[in-house]
Protein backbone atom coordinates (compact mmCIF):
# COMPACT_ATOMS: atom_id res chain seq x y z
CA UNK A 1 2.97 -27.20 13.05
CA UNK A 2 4.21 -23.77 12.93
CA UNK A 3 5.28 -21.85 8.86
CA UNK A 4 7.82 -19.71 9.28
CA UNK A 5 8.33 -17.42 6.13
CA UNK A 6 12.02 -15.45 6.70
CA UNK A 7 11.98 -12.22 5.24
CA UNK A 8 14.83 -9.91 4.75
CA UNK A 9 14.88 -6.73 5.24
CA UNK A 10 17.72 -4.16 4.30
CA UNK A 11 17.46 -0.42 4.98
CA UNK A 12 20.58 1.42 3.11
CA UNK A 13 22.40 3.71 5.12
CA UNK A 14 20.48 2.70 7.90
CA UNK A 15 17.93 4.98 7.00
CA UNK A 16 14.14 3.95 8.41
CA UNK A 17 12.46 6.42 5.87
CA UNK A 18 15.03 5.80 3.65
CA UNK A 19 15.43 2.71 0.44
CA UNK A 20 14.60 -0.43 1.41
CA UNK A 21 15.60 -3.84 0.14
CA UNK A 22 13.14 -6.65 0.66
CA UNK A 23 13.65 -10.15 0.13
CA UNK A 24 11.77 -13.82 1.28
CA UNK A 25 13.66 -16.78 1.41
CA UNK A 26 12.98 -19.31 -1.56
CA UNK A 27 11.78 -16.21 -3.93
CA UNK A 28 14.06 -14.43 -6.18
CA UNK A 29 11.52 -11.41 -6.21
CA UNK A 30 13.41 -8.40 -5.21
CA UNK A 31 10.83 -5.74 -3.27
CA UNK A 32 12.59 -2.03 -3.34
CA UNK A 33 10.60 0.65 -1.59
CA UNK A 34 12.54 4.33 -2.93
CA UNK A 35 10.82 7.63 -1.40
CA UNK A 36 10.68 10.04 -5.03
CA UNK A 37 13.30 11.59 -3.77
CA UNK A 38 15.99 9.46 -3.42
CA UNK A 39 15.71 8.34 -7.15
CA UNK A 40 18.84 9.26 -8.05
CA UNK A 41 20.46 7.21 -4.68
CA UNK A 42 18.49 3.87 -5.61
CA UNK A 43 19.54 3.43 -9.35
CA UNK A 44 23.40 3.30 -7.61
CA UNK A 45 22.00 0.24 -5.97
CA UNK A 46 23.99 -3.29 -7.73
CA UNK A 47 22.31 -6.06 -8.69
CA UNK A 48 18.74 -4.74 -9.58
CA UNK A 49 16.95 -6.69 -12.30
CA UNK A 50 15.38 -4.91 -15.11
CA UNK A 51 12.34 -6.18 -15.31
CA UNK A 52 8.92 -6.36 -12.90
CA UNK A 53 5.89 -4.20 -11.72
CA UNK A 54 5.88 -1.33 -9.42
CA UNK A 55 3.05 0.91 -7.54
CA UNK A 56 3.27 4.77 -7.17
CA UNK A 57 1.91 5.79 -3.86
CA UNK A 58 0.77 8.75 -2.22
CA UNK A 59 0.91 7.99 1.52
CA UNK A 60 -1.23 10.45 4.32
CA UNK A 61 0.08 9.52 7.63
CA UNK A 62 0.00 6.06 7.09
CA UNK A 63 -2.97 5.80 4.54
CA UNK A 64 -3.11 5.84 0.84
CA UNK A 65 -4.68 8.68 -0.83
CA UNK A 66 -3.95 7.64 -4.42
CA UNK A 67 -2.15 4.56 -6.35
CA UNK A 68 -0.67 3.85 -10.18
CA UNK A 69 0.47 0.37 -11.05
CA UNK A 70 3.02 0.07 -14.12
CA UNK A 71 5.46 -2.41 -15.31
CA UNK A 72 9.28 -1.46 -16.45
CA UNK A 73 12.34 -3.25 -18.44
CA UNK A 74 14.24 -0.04 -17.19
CA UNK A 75 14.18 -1.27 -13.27
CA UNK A 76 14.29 1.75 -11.21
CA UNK A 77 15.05 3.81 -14.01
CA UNK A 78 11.61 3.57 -15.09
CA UNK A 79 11.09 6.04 -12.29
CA UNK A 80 12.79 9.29 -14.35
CA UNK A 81 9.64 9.50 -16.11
CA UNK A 82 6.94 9.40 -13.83
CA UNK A 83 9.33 11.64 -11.81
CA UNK A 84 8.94 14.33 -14.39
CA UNK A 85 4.85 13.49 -15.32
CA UNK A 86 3.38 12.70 -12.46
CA UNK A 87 3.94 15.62 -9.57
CA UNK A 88 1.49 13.48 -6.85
CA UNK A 89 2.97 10.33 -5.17
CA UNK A 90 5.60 10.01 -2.77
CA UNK A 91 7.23 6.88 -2.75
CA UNK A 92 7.52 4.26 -5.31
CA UNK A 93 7.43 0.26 -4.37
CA UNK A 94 9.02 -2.17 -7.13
CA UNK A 95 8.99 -5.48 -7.56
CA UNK A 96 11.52 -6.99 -9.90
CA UNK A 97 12.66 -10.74 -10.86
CA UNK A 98 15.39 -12.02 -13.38
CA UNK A 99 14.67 -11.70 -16.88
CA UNK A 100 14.27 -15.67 -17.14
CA UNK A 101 11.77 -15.75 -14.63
CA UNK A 102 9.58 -12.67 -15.91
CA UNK A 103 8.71 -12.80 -19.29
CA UNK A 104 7.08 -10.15 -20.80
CA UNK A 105 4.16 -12.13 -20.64
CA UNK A 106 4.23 -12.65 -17.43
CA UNK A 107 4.66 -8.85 -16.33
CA UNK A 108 1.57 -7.71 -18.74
CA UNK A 109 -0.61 -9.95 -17.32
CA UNK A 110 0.43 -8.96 -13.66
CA UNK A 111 0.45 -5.18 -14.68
CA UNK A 112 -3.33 -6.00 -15.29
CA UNK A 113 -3.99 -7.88 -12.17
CA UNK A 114 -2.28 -5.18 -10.28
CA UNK A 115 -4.53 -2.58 -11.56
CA UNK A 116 -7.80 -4.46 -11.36
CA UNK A 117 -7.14 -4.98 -7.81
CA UNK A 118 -6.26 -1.54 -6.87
CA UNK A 119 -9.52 -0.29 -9.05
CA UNK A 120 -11.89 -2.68 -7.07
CA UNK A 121 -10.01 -2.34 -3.16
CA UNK A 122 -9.43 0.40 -0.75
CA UNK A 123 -10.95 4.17 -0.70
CA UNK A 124 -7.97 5.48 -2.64
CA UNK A 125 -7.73 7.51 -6.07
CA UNK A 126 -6.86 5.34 -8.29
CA UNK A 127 -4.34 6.94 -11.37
CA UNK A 128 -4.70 3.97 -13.90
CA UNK A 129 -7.30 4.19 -16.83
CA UNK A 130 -8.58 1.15 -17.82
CA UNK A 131 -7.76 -1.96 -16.50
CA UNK A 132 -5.69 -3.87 -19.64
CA UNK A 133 -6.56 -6.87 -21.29
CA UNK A 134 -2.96 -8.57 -22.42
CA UNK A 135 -2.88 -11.92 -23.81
CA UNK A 136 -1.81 -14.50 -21.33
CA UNK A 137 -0.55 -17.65 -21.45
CA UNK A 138 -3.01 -20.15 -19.39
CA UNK A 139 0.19 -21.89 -18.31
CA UNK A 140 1.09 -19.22 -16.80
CA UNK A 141 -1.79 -17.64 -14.83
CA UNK A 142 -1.54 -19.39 -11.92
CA UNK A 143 2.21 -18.32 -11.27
CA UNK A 144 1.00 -15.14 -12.37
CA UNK A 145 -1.38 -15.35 -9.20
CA UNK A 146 1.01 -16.37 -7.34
CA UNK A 147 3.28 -13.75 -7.51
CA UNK A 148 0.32 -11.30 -7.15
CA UNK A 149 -0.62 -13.07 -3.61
CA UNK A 150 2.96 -12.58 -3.10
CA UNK A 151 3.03 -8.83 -3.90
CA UNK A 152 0.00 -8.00 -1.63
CA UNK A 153 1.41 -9.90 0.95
CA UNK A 154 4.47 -7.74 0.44
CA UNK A 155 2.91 -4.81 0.83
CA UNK A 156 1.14 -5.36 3.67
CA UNK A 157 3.75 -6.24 5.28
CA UNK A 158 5.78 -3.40 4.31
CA UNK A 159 2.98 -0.96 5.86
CA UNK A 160 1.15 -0.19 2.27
CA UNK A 161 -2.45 -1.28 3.14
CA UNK A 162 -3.93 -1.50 -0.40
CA UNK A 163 -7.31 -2.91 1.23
CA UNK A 164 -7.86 -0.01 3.91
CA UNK A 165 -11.07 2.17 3.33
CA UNK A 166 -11.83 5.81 5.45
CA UNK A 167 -13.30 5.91 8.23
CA UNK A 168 -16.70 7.55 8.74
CA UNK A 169 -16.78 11.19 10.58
CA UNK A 170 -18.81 14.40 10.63
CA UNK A 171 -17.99 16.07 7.75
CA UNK A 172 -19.48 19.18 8.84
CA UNK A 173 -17.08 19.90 11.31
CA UNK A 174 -14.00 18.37 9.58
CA UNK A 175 -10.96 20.14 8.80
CA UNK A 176 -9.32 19.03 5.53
CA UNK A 177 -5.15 19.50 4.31
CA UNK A 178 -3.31 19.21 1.35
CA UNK A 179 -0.44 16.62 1.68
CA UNK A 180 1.45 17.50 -2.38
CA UNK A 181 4.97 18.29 -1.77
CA UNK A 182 4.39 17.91 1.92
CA UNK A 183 3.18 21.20 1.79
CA UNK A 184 0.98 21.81 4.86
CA UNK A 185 -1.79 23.60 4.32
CA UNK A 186 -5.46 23.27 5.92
CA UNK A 187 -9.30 24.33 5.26
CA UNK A 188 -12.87 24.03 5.41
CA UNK A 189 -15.91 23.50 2.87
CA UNK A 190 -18.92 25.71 3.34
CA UNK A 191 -21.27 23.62 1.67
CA UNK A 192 -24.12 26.16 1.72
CA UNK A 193 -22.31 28.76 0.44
CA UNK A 194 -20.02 26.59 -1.66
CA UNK A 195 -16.72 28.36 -0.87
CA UNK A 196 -13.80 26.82 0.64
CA UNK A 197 -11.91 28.74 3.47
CA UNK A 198 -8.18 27.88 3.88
CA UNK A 199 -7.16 28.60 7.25
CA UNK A 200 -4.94 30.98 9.30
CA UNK A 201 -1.47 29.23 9.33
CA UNK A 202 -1.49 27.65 6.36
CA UNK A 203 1.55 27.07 4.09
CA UNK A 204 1.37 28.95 0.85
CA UNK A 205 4.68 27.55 -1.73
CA UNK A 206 5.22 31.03 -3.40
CA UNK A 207 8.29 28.94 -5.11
CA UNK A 208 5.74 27.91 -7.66
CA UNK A 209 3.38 30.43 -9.85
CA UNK A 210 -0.73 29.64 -10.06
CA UNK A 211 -1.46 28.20 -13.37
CA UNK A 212 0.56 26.57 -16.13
CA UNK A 213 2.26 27.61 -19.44
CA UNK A 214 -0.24 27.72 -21.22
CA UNK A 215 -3.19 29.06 -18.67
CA UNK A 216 -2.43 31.74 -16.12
CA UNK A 217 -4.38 32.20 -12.97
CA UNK A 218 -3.46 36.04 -12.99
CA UNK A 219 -6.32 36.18 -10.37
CA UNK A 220 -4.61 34.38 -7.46
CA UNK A 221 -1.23 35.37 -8.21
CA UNK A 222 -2.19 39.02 -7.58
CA UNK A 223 -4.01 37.68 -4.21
CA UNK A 224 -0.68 36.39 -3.20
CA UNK A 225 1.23 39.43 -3.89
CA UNK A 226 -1.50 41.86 -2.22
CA UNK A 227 -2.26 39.54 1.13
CA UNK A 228 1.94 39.73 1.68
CA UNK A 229 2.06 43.31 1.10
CA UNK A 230 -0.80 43.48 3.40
CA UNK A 231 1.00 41.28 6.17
CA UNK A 232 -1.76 38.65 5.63
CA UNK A 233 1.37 36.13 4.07
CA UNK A 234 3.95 36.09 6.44
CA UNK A 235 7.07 34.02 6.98
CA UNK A 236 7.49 32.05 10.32
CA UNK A 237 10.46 31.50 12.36
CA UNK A 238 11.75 28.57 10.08
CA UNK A 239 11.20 31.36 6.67
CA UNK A 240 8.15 29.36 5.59
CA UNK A 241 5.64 31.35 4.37
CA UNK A 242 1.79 31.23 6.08
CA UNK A 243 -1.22 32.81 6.13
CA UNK A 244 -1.78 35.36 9.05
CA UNK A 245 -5.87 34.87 8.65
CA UNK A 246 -8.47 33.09 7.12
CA UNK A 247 -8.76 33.61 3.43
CA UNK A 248 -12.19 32.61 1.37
CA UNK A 249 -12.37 31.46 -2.16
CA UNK A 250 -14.82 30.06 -4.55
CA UNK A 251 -13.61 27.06 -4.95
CA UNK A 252 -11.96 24.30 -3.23
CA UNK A 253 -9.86 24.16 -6.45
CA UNK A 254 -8.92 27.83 -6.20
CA UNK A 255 -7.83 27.38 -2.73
CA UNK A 256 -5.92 24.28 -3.30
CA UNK A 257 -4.09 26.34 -6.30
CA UNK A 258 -3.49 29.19 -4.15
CA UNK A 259 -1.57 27.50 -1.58
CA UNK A 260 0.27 24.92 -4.18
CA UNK A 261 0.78 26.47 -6.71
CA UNK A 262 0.16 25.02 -10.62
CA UNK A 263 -2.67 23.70 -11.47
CA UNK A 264 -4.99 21.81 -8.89
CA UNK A 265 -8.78 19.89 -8.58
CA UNK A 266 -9.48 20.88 -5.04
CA UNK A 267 -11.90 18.17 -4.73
CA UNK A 268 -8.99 15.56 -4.30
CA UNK A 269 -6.34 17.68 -3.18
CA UNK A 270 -7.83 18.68 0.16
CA UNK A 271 -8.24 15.56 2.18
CA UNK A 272 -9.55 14.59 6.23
CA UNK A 273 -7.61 13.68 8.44
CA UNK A 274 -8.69 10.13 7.73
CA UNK A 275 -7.41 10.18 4.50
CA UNK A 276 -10.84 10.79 2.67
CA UNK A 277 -11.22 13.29 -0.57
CA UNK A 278 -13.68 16.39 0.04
CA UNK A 279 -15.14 14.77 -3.44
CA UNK A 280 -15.97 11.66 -1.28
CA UNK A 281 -17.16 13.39 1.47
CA UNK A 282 -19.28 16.26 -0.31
CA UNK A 283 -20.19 14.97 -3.99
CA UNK A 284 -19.80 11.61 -4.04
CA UNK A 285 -22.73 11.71 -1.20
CA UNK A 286 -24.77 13.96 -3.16
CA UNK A 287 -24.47 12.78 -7.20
């Protein structure tokens, strides 16, 4: 005998890399994938219930570099404030249900399945703390697996592998790149000398300052401002702005701030082209 599961799938506007609508016959569980920055577009959407769990992703070329699991009353309004907090992920997948159907109850104790899962799978950063420990009703923890079964099977099939791991490579050789903001930007770790050396033709986002409010990173801002009145930042044919050469720094940290902007840990902001952390490949090995 052959199990057919029908799934639709809606893609508004007819946009591929755009909001997506998914749905399975015989569930009323509502899957809507919104990139961050179509926000605004996705809470026009009708008929989106308030209630459910949701991952934050940050994607690198098909892999997941880091992951948050939360649960919302707001629906995709929830979204507003991890849009103004949290500056790292890229798209945001929701799963939502009719009030009726998920109690509060029920959505704590999935919140917490969520993020035990994501904590224990895959060679992502995780941004949770500790996993939570809600009361649950014991009537309802097996429709509480369920719809957890249900939401990884959703996700797979939606192209979010939460179970992938990296792949192994030389490190010594590999060249790592920042992915925030899409901003593309690449480098190397000298591990001997402990300096990090972001490469010639590298993105630097002068839009945003080194530092924060309330620390200043004087010290690279004034590297930005000498290397492009040195012709050492230049803007390509598209106005983007690149390095000309190789530039050294202490730090992976420093570089990653340098070319970002804000504040940065270098260790998981430079990443391989397999989707690994220079933490994994360089401390993790070594503490």
């Amino acid at each position: 005998m052959i199990e057919v599961t029908t799934v639709t799938l809606q893609l508004i506007n007819g946009d591929a890399n755009g909001i997506k609508r998914c749905q399975i016959a015989g569930s009323s569980l509502l899957t809507v994938v919104i990139p961050r920055d179509l926000i605004a577009k996705a809470k026009t959407l009708k008929d989106i219930p308030p209630r459910g769990v949701y991952y934050l992703l940050e994607g690198n070329r098909g892999r997941l570099r880091r992951v948050y699991a939360g649960q919302t009353t707001q629906g995709i309004s929830r979204l507003d404030a991890h849009n103004s907090k949290k500056d790292w992920w890229d798209t945001a997948v929701m799963f939502l249900a009719p009030d009726h159907e998920f109690s509060l109850d029920v959505v704590s104790g999935l919140e917490a399945k969520m993020i035990g899962y994501v904590k224990q799978h895959g060679s992502y950063e995780v941004d949770n703390g500790n996993v939570p420990t809600p009361y649950v009703n014991p009537y309802n923890e097996s429709f509480i697996e369920q719809l957890h079964n249900d939401i990884l099977f959703r996700m797979s099939l939606l192209g979010f592998d939460l179970d992938a791991v990296g792949d192994v490579f030389d490190a010594d050789v590999h060249v790592f790149h920042t992915v925030r903001r899409h901003i593309d930007a690449r480098g190397k770790y000298d591990a001997a000398a402990g300096k990090f050396i972001v490469l010639a033709g590298s993105q630097v986002d002068l839009s945003v300052q080194c530092g924060s409010k309330t620390k200043s990173l004087k010290g690279l801002s004034d590297l930005r401002v000498a290397l492009q009145q040195d012709g050492m930042i230049v803007q390509d044919e598209k106005g983007i702005w690149r390095t000309a050469q190789d530039v050294s720094f202490a730090s992976p940290s420093a570089a990653a701030v340098f070319v970002l902007g804000g504040s940065a840990n270098g260790w998981i902001e430079w990443i391989s082209e397999q989707g690994v952390t220079l933490s994994s490949v360089y401390r993790d090995k070594t503490e």
